[in-house]
Protein backbone atom coordinates (compact mmCIF):
# COMPACT_ATOMS: atom_id res chain seq x y z
CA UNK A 1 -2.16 0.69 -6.10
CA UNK A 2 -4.86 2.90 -4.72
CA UNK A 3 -4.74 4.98 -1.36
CA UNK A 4 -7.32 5.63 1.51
CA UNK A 5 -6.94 9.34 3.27
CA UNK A 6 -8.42 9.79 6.58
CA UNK A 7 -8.82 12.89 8.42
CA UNK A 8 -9.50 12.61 12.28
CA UNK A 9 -9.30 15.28 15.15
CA UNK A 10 -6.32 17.36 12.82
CA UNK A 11 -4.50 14.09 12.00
CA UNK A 12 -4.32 12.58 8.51
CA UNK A 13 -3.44 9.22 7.51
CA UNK A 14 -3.25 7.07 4.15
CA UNK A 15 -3.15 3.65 3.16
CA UNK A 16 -1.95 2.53 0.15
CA UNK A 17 -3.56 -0.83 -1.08
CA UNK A 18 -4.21 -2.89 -3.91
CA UNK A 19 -7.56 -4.27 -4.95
CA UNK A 20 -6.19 -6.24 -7.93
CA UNK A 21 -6.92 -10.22 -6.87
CA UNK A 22 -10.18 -11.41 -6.32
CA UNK A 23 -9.19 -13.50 -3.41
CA UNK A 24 -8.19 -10.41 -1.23
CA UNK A 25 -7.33 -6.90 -0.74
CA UNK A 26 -4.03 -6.37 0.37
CA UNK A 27 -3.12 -3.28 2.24
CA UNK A 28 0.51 -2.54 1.30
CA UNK A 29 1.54 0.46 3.73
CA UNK A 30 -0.46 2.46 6.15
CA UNK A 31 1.46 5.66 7.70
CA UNK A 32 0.52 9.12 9.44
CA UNK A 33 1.09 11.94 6.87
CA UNK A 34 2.91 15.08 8.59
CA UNK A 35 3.61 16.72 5.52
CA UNK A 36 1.77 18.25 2.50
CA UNK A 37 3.53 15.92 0.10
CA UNK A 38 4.04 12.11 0.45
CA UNK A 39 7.35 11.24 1.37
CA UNK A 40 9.15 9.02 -1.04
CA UNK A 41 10.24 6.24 1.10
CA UNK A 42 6.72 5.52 2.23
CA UNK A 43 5.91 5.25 -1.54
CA UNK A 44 9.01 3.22 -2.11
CA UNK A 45 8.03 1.05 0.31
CA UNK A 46 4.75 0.50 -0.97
CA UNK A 47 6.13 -0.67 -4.42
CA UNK A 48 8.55 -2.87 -2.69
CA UNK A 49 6.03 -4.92 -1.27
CA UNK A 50 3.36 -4.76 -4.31
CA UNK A 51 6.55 -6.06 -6.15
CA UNK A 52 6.92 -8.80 -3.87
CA UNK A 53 3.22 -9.70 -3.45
CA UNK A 54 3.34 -10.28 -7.21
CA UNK A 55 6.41 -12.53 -6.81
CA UNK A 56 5.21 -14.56 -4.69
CA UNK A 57 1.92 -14.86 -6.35
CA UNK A 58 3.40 -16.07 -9.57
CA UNK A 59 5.67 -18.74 -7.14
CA UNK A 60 2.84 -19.71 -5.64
CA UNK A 61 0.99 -20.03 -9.12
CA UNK A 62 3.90 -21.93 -10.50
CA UNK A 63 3.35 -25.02 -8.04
């Protein structure tokens, strides 16, 4: 997983990706950061669905 910060007028965002598959890039989580440190559930959340992404690529591999 990689992230994108953005600054703009004060405000800062991320988004956490992946870049992994050649067929796409999946963005995972995007979120406004209002603190110095990234809170854990958006990071936990961001696993969760990298986790399922890679389910459901090997399901979809499998047919």
């Amino acid at each position: 997983m990689r992230e994108i910060r953005i600054a703009e007028d004060g405000d800062r965002f991320r988004i956490i990706y992946v870049a992994k598959f050649e067929e796409a890039v999946y963005v995972l989580h995007a979120f406004e950061k209002k603190t110095r440190k990234t809170p854990k559930r958006n990071l936990d959340l961001a696993t969760a669905r990298f986790k399922a992404l890679q389910q459901r690529r090997r399901k979809d591999k499998a047919k």
